[in-house]
Each structure stands twice: as structure tokens, then as C-alpha cells.
Protein backbone atom coordinates (compact mmCIF):
# COMPACT_ATOMS: atom_id res chain seq x y z
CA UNK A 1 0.00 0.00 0.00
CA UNK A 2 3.01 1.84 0.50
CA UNK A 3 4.71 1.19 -2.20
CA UNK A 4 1.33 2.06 -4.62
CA UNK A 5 0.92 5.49 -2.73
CA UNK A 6 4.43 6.59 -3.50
CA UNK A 7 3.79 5.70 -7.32
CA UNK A 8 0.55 7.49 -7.70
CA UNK A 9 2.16 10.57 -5.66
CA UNK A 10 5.23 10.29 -8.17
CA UNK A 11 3.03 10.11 -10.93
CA UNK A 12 0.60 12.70 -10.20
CA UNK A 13 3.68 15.19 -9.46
CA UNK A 14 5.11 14.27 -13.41
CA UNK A 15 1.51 14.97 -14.46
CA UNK A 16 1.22 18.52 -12.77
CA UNK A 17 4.92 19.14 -14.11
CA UNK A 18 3.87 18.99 -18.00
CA UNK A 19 0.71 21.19 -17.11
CA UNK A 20 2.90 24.02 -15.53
CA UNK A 21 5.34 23.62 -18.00
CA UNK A 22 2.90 24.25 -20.96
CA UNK A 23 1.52 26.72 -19.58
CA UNK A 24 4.71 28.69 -18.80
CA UNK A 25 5.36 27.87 -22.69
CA UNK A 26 1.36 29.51 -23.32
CA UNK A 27 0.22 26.44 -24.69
CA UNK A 28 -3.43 26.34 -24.30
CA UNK A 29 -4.56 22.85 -22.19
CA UNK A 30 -8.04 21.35 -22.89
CA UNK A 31 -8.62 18.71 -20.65
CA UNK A 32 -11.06 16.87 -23.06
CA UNK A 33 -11.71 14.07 -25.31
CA UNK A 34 -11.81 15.15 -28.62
CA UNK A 35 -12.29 13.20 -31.98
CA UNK A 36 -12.36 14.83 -35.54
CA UNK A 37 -15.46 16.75 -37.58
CA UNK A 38 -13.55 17.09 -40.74
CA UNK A 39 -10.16 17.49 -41.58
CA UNK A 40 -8.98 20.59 -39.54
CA UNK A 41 -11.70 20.39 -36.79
CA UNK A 42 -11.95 18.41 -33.62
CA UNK A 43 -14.83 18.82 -31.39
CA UNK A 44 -14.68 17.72 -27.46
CA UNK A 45 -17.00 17.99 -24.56
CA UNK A 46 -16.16 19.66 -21.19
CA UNK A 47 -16.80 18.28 -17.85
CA UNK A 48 -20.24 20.82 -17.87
CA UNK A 49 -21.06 19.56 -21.16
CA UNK A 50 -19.75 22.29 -22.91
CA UNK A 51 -19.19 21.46 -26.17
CA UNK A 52 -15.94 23.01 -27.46
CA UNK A 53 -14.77 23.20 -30.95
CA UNK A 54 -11.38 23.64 -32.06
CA UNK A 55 -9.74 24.07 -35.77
CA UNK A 56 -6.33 24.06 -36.54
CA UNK A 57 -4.20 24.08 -40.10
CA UNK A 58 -1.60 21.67 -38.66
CA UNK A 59 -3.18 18.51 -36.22
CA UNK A 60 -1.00 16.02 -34.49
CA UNK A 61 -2.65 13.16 -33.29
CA UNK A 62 -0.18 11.84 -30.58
CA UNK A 63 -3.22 9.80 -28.49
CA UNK A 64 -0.83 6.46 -27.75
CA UNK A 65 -2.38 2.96 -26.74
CA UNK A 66 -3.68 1.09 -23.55
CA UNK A 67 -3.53 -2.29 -22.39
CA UNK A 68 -5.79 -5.12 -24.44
CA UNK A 69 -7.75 -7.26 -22.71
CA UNK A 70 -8.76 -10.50 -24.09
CA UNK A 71 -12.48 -10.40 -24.45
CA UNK A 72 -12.99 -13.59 -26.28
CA UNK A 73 -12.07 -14.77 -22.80
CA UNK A 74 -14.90 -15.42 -20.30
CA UNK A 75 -14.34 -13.53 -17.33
CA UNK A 76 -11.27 -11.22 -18.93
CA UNK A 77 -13.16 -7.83 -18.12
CA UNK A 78 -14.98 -8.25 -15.06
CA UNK A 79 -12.30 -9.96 -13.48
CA UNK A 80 -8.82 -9.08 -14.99
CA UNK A 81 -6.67 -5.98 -13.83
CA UNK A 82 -3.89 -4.51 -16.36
CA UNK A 83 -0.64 -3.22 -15.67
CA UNK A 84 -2.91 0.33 -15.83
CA UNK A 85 -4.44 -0.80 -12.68
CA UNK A 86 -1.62 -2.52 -10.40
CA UNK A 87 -0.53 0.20 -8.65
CA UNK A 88 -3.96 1.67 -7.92
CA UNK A 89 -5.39 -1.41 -6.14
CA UNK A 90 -6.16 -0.92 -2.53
CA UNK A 91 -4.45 -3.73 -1.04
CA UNK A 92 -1.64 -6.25 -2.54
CA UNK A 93 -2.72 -8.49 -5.25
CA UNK A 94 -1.02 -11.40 -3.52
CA UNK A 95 -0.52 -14.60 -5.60
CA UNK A 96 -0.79 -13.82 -9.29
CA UNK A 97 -1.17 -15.34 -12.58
CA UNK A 98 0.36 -13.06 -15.30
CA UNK A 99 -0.78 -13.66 -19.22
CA UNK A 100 2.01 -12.74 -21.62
CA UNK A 101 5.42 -12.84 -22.39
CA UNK A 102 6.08 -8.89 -23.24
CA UNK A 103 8.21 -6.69 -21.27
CA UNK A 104 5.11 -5.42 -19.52
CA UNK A 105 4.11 -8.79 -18.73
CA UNK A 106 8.24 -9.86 -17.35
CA UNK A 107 8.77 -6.27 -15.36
CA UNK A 108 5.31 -6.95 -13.52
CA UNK A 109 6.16 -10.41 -12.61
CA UNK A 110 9.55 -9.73 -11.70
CA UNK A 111 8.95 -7.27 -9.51
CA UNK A 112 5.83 -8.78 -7.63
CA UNK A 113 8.13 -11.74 -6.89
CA UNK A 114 11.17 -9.45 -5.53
CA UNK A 115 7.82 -8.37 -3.22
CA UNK A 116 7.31 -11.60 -1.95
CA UNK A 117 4.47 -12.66 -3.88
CA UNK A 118 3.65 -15.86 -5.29
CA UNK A 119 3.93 -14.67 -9.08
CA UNK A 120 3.10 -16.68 -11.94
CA UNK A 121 3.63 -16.03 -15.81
CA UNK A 122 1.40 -18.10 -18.67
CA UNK A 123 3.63 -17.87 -21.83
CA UNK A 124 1.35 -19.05 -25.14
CA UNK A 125 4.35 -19.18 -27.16
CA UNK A 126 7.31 -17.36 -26.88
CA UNK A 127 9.38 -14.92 -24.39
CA UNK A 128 10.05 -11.12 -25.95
CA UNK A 129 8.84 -11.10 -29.58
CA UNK A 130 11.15 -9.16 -31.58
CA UNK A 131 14.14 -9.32 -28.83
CA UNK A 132 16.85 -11.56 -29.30
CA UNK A 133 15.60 -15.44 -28.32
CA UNK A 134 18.58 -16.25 -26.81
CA UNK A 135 18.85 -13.00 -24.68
CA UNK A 136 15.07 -13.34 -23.87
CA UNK A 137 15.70 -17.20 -22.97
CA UNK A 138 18.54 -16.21 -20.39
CA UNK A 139 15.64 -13.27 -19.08
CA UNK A 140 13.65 -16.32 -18.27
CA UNK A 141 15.77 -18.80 -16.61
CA UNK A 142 17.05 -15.82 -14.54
CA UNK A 143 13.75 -14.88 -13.18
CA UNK A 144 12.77 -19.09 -12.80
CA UNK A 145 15.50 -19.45 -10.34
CA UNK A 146 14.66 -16.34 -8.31
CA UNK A 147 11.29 -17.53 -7.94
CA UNK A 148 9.07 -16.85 -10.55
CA UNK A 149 6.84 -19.86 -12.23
CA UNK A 150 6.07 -19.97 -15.49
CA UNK A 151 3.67 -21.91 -17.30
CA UNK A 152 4.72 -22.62 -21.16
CA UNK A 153 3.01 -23.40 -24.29
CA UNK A 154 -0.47 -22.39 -22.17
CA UNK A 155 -3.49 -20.00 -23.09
CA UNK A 156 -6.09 -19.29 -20.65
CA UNK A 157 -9.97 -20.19 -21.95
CA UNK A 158 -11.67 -19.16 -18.72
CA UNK A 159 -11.57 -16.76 -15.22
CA UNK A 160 -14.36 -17.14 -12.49
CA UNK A 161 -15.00 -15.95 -9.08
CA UNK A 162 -15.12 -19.09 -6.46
CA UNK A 163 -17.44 -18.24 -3.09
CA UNK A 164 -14.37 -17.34 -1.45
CA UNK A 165 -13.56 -14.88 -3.70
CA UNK A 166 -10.18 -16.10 -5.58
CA UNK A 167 -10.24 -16.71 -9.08
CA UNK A 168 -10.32 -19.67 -10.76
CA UNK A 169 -8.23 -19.50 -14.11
CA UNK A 170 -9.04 -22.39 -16.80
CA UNK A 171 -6.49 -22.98 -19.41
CA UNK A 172 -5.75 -25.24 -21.90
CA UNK A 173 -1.67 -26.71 -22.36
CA UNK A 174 -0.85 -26.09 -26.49
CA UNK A 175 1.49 -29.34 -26.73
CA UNK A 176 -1.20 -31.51 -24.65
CA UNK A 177 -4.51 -30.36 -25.56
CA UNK A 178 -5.37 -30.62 -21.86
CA UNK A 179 -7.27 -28.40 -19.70
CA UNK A 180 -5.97 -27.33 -16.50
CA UNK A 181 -6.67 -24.97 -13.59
CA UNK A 182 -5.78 -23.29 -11.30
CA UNK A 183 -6.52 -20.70 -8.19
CA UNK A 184 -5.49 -16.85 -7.98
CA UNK A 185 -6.28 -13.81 -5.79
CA UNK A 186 -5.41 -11.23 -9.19
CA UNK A 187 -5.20 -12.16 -13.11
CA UNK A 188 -3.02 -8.91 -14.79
CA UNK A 189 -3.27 -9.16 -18.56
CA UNK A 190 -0.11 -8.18 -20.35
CA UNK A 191 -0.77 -9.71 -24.18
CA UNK A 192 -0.15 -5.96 -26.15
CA UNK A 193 -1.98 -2.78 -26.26
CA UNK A 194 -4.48 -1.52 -28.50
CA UNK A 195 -4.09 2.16 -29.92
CA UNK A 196 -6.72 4.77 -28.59
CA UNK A 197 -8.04 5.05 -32.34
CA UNK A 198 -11.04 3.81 -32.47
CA UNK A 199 -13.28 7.03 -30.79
CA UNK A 200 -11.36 9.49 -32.80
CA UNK A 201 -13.78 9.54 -35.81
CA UNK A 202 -10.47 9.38 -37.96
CA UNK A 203 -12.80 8.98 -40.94
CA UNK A 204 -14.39 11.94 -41.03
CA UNK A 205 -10.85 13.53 -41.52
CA UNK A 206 -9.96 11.10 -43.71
CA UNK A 207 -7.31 9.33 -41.30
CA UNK A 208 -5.83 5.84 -43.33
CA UNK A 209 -5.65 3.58 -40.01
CA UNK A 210 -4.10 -0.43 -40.65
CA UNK A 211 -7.45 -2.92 -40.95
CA UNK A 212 -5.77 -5.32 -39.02
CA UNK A 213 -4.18 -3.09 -35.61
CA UNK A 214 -6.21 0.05 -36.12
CA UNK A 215 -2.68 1.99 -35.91
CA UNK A 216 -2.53 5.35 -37.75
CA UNK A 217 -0.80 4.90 -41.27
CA UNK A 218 2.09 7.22 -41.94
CA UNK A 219 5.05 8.10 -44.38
CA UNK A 220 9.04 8.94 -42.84
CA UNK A 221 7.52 12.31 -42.04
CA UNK A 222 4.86 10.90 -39.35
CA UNK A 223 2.28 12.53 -41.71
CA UNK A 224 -0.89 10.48 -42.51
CA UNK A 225 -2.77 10.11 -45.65
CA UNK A 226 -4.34 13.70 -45.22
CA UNK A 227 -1.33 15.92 -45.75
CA UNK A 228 -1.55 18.55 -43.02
CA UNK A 229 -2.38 15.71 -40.41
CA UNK A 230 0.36 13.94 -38.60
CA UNK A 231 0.72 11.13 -36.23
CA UNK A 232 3.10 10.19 -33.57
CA UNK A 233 4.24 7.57 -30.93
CA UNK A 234 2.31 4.23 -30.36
CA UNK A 235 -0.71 5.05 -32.28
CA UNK A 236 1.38 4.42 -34.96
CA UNK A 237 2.13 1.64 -37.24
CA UNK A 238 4.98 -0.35 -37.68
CA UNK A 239 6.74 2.64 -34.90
CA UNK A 240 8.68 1.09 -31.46
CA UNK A 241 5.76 1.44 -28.51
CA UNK A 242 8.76 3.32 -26.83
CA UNK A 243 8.25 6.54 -25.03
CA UNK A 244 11.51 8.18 -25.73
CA UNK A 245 11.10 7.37 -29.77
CA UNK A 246 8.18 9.41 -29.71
CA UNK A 247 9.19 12.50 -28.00
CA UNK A 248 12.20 12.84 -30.55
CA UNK A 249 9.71 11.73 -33.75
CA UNK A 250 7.57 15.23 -32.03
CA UNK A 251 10.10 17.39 -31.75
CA UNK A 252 11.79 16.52 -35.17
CA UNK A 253 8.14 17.03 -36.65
CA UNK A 254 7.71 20.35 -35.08
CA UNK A 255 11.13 21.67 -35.88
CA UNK A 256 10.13 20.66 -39.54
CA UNK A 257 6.70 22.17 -39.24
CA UNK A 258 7.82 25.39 -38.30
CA UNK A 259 11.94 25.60 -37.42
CA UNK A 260 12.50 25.48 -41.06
CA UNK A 261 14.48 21.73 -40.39
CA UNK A 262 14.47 18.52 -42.99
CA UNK A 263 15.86 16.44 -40.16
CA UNK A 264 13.99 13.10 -39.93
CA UNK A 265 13.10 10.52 -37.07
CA UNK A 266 16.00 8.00 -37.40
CA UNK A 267 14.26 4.42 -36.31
CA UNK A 268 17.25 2.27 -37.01
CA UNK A 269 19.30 1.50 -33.81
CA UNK A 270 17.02 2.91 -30.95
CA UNK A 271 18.59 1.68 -27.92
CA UNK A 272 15.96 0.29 -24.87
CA UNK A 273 15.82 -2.03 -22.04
CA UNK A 274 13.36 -4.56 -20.25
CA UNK A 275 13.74 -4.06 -16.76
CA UNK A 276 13.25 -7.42 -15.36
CA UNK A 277 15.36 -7.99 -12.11
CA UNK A 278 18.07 -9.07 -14.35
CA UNK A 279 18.21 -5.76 -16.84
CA UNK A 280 17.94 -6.79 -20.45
CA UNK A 281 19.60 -3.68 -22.82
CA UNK A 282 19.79 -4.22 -26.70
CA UNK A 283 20.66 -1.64 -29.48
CA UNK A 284 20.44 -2.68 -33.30
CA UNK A 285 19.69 -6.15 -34.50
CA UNK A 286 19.19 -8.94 -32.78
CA UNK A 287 21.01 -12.35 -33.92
CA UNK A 288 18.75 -13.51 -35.90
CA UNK A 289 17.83 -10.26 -37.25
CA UNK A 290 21.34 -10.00 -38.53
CA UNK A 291 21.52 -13.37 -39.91
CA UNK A 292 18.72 -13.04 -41.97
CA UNK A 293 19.55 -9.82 -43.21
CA UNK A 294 22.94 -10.54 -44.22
CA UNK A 295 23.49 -14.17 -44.05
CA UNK A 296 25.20 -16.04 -41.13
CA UNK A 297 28.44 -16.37 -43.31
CA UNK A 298 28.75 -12.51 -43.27
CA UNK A 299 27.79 -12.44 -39.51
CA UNK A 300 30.16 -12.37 -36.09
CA UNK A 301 29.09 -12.57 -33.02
CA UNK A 302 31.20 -12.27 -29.88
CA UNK A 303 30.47 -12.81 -26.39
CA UNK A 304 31.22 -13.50 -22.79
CA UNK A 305 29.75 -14.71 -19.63
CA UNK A 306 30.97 -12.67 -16.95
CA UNK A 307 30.78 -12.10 -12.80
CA UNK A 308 29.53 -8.46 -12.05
CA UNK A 309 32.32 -7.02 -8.95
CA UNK A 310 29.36 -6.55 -6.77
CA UNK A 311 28.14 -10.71 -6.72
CA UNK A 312 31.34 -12.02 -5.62
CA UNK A 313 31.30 -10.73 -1.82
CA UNK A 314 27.50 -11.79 -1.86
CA UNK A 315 28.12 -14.62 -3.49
CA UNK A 316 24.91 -14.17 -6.17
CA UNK A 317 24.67 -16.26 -9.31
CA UNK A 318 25.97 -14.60 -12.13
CA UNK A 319 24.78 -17.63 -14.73
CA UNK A 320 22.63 -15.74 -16.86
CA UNK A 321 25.02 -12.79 -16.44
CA UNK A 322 26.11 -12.22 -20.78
CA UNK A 323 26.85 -9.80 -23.24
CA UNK A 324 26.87 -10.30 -27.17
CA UNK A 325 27.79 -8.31 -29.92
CA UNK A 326 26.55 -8.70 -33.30
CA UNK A 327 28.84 -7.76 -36.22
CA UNK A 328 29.84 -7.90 -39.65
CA UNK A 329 32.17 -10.47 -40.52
CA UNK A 330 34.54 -8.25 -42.77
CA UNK A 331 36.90 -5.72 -41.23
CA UNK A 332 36.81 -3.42 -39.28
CA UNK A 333 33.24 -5.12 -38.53
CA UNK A 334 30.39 -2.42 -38.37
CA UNK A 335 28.48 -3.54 -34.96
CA UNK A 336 25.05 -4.28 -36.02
CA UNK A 337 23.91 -5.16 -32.32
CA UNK A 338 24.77 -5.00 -28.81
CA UNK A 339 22.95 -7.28 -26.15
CA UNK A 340 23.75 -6.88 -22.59
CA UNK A 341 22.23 -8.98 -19.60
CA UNK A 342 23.16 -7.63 -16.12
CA UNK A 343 22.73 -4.96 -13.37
CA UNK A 344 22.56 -1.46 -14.70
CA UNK A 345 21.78 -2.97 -18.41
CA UNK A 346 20.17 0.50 -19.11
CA UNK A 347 22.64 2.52 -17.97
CA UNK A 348 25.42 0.31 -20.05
CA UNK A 349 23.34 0.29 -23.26
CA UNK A 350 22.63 3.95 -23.11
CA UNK A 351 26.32 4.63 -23.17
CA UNK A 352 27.22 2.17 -25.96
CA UNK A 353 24.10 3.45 -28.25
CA UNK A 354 25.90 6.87 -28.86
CA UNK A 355 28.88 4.57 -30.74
CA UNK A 356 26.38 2.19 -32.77
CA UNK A 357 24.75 5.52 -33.75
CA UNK A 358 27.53 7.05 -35.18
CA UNK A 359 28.63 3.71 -36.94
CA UNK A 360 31.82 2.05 -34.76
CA UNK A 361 33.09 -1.06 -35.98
CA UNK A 362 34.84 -4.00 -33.44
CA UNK A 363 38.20 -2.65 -34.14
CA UNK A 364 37.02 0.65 -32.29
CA UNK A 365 35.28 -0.80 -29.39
CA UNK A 366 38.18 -3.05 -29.16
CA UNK A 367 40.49 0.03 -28.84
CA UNK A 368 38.16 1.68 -26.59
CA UNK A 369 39.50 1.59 -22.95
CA UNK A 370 37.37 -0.11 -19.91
CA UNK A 371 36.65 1.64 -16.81
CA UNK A 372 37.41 -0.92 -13.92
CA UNK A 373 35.78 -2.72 -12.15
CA UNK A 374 32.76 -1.89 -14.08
CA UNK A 375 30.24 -4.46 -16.18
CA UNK A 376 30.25 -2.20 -18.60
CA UNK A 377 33.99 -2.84 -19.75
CA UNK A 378 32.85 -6.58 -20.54
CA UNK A 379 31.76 -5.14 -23.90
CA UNK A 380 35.22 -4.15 -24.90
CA UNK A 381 36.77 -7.02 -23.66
CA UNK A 382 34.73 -9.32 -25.90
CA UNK A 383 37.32 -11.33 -28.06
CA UNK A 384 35.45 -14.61 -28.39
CA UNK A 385 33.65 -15.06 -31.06
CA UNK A 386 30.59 -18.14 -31.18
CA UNK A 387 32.06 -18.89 -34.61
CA UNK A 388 35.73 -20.39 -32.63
CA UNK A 389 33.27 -22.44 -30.44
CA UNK A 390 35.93 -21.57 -27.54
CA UNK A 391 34.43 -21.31 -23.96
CA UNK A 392 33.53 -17.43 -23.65
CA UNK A 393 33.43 -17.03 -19.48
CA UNK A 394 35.18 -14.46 -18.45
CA UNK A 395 37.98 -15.85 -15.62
CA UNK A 396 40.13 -12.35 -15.01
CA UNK A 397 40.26 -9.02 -15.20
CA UNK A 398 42.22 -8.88 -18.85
């Protein structure tokens, strides 16, 4: 409860932030839902029921997504909480079954079992879509030995409320075709999010939006199929649901808009992490990524399992502990990805992101100098490549 009210304070405080800064920037704030009348007006409706009509020769639609909920499952609404809703509850959620196998879904159940909480995560088919499998792989087996259960190859059919007021979660095992069940106090869906399209009235502006996710449609200049219309963030297709990519994609637009700038959003190497309890940081390709874009001939990887300083005197297992980096095979090498699994993964990958940016190659990361004892000089000590099938565990500090 403590731990919830320190959230919502922090939150709230970042909200209030943005409102004083806009207005100190005399931006006019509507707190309304709006949706479109034609192409450069968008009506909304006050909390009086004032309706309130706005035109505008430039529009940015920058509305993002929320949380899906499953509601071809019975039960899914009335009885399912999002990760919207987990630190708003009243009291702890206590033992709980988590659906998915996003980041979303791995951060909540990582951090409800560093709570104490008997945390469970049903995975219908595999770990991190779009990360690197074998990074995503070692996420898993990390959080399986701190405590966290996971149930594989499962997707849920039904929730219900028994008397005593758990839930009772149905599902059915992929590989068996058996049904199972089993007993919860909270169910938190994390299978995607859904953008917040659908009560915009996009048609009536003449808005293209993707049949199959409802995302906004746009070109490399966010702008939609109505020219003076433009779309950022994750209501957009085919765009990384990453905050940080979409506050650079707005300010590039504006600058263009009205800086006099041709500068475009860049969405090739955008550095992030998952922040399980083991961090996961990647920049660029994953493995398999860069094998099927250039061939695994043309493709070397190097890597190294390694002991973070600060485990030794606590003695913590450093298994999963492992960096790769995905290259070109021909000198110098052009680094097409860097995958980093350990404490401070964000803080590591930020750092390194500046250097895939700009292009380095092996030979310069190689000649870049470590700071000691840091886990963040294991990436310029990597001289093993998975190619010389040599064991890659890092036993000293050279």
C-alpha cells in the first residue's frame, strides 16, 4: 500500500509538471476528449457539457495505446486488472497469474516476486517477440531461479470468481490439448496494447488507419494520408511502442513544421531495455535479425559470460550474467547489435548506443578503454567469437 501510494504521488507530481510547464510555454490545455469533424476540426466535450470546438491548419494526433484485454475470454473484463491498474489497487494483489510474455508482462512479474508474492507467468508461445531469443531465454531462466513460475506453451480459456472470492483460471496446455486450472487472488493481462483510435472519428478527416491493428498509417515524415495531419508515438504503425522514440519523432516534426528543419526521425538502432530484475539492454539487430539480413556467413558474433564485482562478496549467481555483440564479418566489422544482460543494463546500453549511432566497428570498441571494475567494460573485452566455439566465461580481469 506503500509502495502504490508513493507511485501514484510520483506520478501525479510528473503529471502537474507537464501542465505548468505548458503553460509557462502559453500552450493552451483542454482537458477533453476530442475526436475529428472534418479534416482541420476536432470537437470535445467539457466536464459541464460544454461542447468546445477547435480548428487548426496543422493537427497532431499523438493519443498512444492502452492495455488489451482478451475479451474472447470469459471472465477477462470483469475480473482481470492490467498493468494500468496494479498500482492503484487498494491492497496487494497477492498470488498472481500473469498472461504474456512482453516486457510489460516480465517487469510486472519480476517485480511482484522481488515483493514476496507468489507470481506466476502463462507464456502461449514465446518470451520477448522481436528481442533476441537467446537474450530473452537467459531473461527467463534468470527470473525461474529467483522464484518466478512460469507456465509454457499455455493460453487461458476461462476466469471465475469461487465463493471465497479467488479466481479460478481455466487454461488449456498447447502441446497436450489438456485443460488445466488453477486458483489466484489477481489475473493482470499483459498480451499488447491496442491504440486509442477507435473514438477518434479518424474517418471523417480522412485518417488511413491499418485494418488489421487500427494503428494510424504514416510516411518517414509521421504525416498520414491527409497531408496537413500527422501522427506520432504508439498510435502508430509499424513505430517502437517506446516513449523516448516518440518524443524525438515530435520534436523533429515540429522543428520541420515550423523551425525550417528537414531532419527526420532515425528508427534504425534505438537503444531500450526490459527491466526485469536481471536488466535486459539491446541496441540494433538482434542475432537472428542480422543473420537473416545478411546471411550467417557474413555475420560475427562475440560474447562472454561474466561475474559483475558486486556478486562475488555476496556470493549471487551470475549464470545468466552475458553480453553479445553482433557484427559484420569483414573488417573493421560495423556492430550491427549489442545485447547486454546484467545490473545497470540501461545505464550500459545507453552509453554504448551513442557509438552504434555514429557507426563504430569492433576494431574501435576493441580500442576503446574499460573503466574498472565496471560491467560495462565486458563489452570491450569481448574477443570470443561463437564462430571459434571456444568457452567465452570471463575468468580475469584482462
Amino acid at each position: 500500500r506503500k509502495m502504490a501510494e508513493a507511485v501514484q504521488n510520483h506520478v501525479k507530481s510528473l503529471n502537474w509538471g507537464h501542465r505548468v510547464q505548458l503553460q509557462d510555454r502559453k500552450v493552451k490545455y483542454f482537458n477533453i476528449k476530442a475526436s475529428f469533424v472534418d479534416e482541420h476540426t476536432v470537437c470535445g466535450v467539457a466536464k459541464g457539457g460544454k461542447e468546445i470546438l477547435l480548428s487548426a491548419d496543422h493537427i497532431i494526433i499523438a493519443t498512444g495505446g492502452r492495455p488489451r484485454y482478451p475479451t474472447h475470454i470469459e471472465g477477462a473484463l470483469e475480473y482481470g486488472i492490467t498493468s494500468d491498474d496494479i498500482f492503484w489497487l487498494k491492497e496487494s494483489p497477492g498470488k498472481t497469474l500473469v498472461v504474456g510474455a512482453s516486457y510489460v508482462a516480465l517487469e510486472c512479474a519480476g517485480f511482484l516476486t522481488g515483493i514476496g508474492l507468489d507470481t506466476t507467468v502463462m507464456i502461449r508461445s514465446i518470451p520477448l517477440r522481436g528481442f533476441d531469443q537467446q537474450m530473452s531465454s537467459m531473461v527467463i531462466e534468470h527470473m525461474e531461479s529467483h522464484g518466478t513460475q512460469f507456465l509454457r506453451g499455455c493460453a487461458p480459456s476461462r476466469v471465475s470468481r469461487l465463493p471465497d472470492g479467488h479466481l479460478q483460471v481455466t487454461w488449456e496446455d498447447r502441446t497436450t490439448g489438456k485443460e488445466d486450472t488453477g486458483t489466484f487472488d489477481t489475473v493482470l493481462w499483459a498480451i499488447g496494447r491496442v491504440p486509442d483510435t477507435r473514438s477518434l472519428n479518424l474517418e471523417k478527416a480522412g485518417v488511413d488507419t491499418s485494418p488489421d491493428t487500427q494503428k494510424i498509417l504514416v510516411d518517414s515524415r509521421e504525416g498520414t494520408s491527409v497531408p496537413h495531419i500527422y501522427a506520432i508515438g504508439d498510435v502508430v504503425e509499424g513505430r517502437p511502442e517506446l516513449t523516448p522514440t516518440a518524443i524525438m519523432a515530435g520534436r523533429l516534426l515540429v522543428q520541420r513544421l515550423f523551425g525550417g528543419s528537414s531532419d527526420l526521425m532515425d528508427y534504425d538502432n534505438v537503444p531500450t531495455t526490459v527491466f526485469t530484475p536481471l536488466e535486459y539492454g539491446c541496441v540494433g539487430l538482434s542475432e537472428e535479425e542480422a543473420v537473416a539480413r545478411h546471411g550467417q556467413e557474413h555475420v560475427e558474433v562475440y560474447h562472454a559470460h561474466y561475474k559483475p564485482l558486486e556478486f562475488t562478496v555476496a556470493g549471487r549467481d551470475a549464470s545468466q550474467c552475458y553480453v553479445k555483440m553482433v557484427c559484420l564479418r569483414e573488417p573493421p566489422q560495423l556492430v550491427l547489435g549489442l545485447h547486454f544482460l546484467g545490473p545497470n543494463a540501461g545505464e550500459v546500453t545507453q552509453g554504448f548506443a551513442l557509438g552504434i549511432k555514429c557507426g563504430a566497428s569492433y576494431e574501435q570498441v576493441m580500442r576503446t578503454v574499460g573503466i574498472h571494475p565496471t560491467c560495462s567494460e565486458e563489452v570491450v573485452k569481448l574477443r570470443i567469437s561463437k564462430r571459434s566455439g571456444l568457452d567465452p566465461t570471463v575468468t580475469g580481469c584482462g
